[in-house]
Protein backbone atom coordinates (compact mmCIF):
# COMPACT_ATOMS: atom_id res chain seq x y z
CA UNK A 1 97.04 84.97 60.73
CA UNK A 2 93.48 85.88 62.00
CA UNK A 3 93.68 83.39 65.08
CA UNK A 4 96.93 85.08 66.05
CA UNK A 5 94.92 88.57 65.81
CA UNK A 6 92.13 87.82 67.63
CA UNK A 7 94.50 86.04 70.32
CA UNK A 8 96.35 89.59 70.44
CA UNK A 9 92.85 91.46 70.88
CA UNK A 10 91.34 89.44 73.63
CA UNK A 11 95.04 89.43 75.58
CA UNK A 12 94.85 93.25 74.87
CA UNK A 13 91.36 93.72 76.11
CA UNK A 14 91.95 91.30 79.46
CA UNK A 15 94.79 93.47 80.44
CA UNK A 16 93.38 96.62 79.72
CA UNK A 17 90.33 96.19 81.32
CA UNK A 18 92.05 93.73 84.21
CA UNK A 19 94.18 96.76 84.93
CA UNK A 20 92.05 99.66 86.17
CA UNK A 21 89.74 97.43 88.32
CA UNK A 22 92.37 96.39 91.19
CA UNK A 23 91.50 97.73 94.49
CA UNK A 24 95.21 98.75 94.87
CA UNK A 25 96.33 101.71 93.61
CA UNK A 26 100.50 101.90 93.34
CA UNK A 27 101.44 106.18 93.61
CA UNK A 28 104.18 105.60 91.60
CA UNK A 29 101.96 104.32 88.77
CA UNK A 30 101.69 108.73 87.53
CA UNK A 31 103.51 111.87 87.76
CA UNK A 32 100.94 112.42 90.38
CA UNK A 33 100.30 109.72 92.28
CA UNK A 34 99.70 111.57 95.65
CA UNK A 35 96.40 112.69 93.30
CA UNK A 36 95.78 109.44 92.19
CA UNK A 37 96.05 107.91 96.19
CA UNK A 38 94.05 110.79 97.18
CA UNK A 39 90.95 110.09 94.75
CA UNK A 40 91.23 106.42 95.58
CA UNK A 41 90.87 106.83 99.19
CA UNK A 42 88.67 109.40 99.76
CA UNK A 43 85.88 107.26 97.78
CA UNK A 44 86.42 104.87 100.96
CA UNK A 45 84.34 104.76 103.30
CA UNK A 46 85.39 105.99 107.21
CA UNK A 47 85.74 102.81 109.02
CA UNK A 48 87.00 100.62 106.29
CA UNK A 49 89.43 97.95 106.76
CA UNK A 50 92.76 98.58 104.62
CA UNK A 51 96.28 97.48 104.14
CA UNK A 52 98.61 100.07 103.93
CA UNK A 53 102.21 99.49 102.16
CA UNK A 54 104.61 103.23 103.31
CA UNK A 55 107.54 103.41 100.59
CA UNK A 56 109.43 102.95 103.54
CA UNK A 57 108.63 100.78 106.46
CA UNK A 58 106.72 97.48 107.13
CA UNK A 59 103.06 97.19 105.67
CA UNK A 60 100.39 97.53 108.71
CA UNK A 61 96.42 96.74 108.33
CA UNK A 62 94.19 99.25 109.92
CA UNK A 63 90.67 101.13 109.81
CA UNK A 64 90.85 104.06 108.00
CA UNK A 65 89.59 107.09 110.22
CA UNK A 66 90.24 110.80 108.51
CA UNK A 67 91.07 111.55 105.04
CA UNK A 68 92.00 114.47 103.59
CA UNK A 69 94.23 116.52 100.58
CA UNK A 70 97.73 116.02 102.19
CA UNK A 71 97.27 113.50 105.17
CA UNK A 72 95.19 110.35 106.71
CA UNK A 73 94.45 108.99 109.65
CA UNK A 74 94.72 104.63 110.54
CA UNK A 75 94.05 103.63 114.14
CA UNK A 76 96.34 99.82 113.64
CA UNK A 77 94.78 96.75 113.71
CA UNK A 78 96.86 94.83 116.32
CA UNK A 79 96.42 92.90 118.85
CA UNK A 80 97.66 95.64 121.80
CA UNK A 81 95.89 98.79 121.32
CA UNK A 82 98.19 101.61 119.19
CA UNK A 83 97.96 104.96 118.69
CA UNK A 84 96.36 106.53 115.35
CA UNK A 85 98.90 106.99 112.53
CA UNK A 86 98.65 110.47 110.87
CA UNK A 87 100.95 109.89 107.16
CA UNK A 88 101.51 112.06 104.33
CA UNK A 89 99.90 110.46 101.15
CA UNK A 90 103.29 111.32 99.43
CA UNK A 91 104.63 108.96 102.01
CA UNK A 92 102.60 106.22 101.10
CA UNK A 93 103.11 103.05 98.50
CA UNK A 94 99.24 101.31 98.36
CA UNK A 95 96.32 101.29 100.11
CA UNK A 96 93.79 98.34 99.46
CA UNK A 97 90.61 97.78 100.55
CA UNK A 98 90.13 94.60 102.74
CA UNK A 99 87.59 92.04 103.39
CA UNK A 100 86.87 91.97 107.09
CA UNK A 101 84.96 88.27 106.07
CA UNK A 102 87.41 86.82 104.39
CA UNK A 103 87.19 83.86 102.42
CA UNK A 104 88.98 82.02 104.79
CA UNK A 105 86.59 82.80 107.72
CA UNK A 106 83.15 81.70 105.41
CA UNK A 107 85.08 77.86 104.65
CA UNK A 108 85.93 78.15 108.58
CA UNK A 109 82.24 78.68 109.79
CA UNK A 110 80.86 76.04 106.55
CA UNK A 111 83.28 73.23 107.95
CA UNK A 112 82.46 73.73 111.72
CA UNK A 113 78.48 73.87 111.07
CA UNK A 114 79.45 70.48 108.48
CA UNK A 115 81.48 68.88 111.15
CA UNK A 116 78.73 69.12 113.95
CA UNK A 117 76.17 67.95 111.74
CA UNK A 118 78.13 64.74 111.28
CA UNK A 119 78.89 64.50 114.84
CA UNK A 120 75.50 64.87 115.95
CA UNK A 121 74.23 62.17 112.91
CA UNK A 122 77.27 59.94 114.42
CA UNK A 123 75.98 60.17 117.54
CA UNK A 124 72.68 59.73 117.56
CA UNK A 125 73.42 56.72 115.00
CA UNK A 126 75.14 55.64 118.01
CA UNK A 127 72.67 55.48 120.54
CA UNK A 128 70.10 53.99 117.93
CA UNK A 129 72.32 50.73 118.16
CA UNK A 130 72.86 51.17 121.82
CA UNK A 131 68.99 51.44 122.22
CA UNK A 132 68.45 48.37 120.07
CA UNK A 133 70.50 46.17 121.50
């Protein structure tokens, strides 16, 4: 009986503590959630890479320009130049906070810096043997 009680705690404690630490914040998570957006992204800082999710629409990335009690202000990330956005936090789902160096960029830059060490090792192995021929 104790082993299933202490299972319980620790399951109770991950989620309660896993909870409140995500770097999304859902506005339909309170009876205020425009509140609870607003106090979320005005700890951002101006300039900051985030995903934005409207309650209606498609989800766009973008850096995160003016804040304020009612509205903010993305300039999209894309690949042709668009104008800012100006939306009503009660319009919008999530905001999160990206990584502009990914994960995915770091392995990128560690396997092309391992990959030309092993090409330059191949080739210089390479003209050893040529040379001592």
């Amino acid at each position: 009986m104790s082993r299933l009680l202490a299972r319980t705690i620790v399951v109770s404690l991950i989620v309660a503590l896993g909870l409140p630490a995500t770097p999304r914040v859902a506005a339909a998570q309170s009876s205020n959630g425009t509140e609870l957006l607003y106090a979320y992204v005005a700890k951002l800082p101006v300039g900051s890479l985030v995903k934005v999710t409207p309650k209606e629409g498609r989800s766009f990335k973008g850096i995160l320009m003016v804040v304020d009690r009612e509205t903010v202000v993305i300039k999209p990330k894309t690949r042709i130049a668009r104008p800012e956005r100006q939306m009503r936090l009660a319009d919008i789902d999530f905001v999160e906070l990206q990584d502009r160096n990914g994960s995915g960029s770091t392995m990128k830059a560690v396997g092309i810096g391992v990959a030309s060490a092993v090409g330059t090792f191949l080739g210089m192995l390479m003209i050893a043997v040529a040379i001592s021929d």
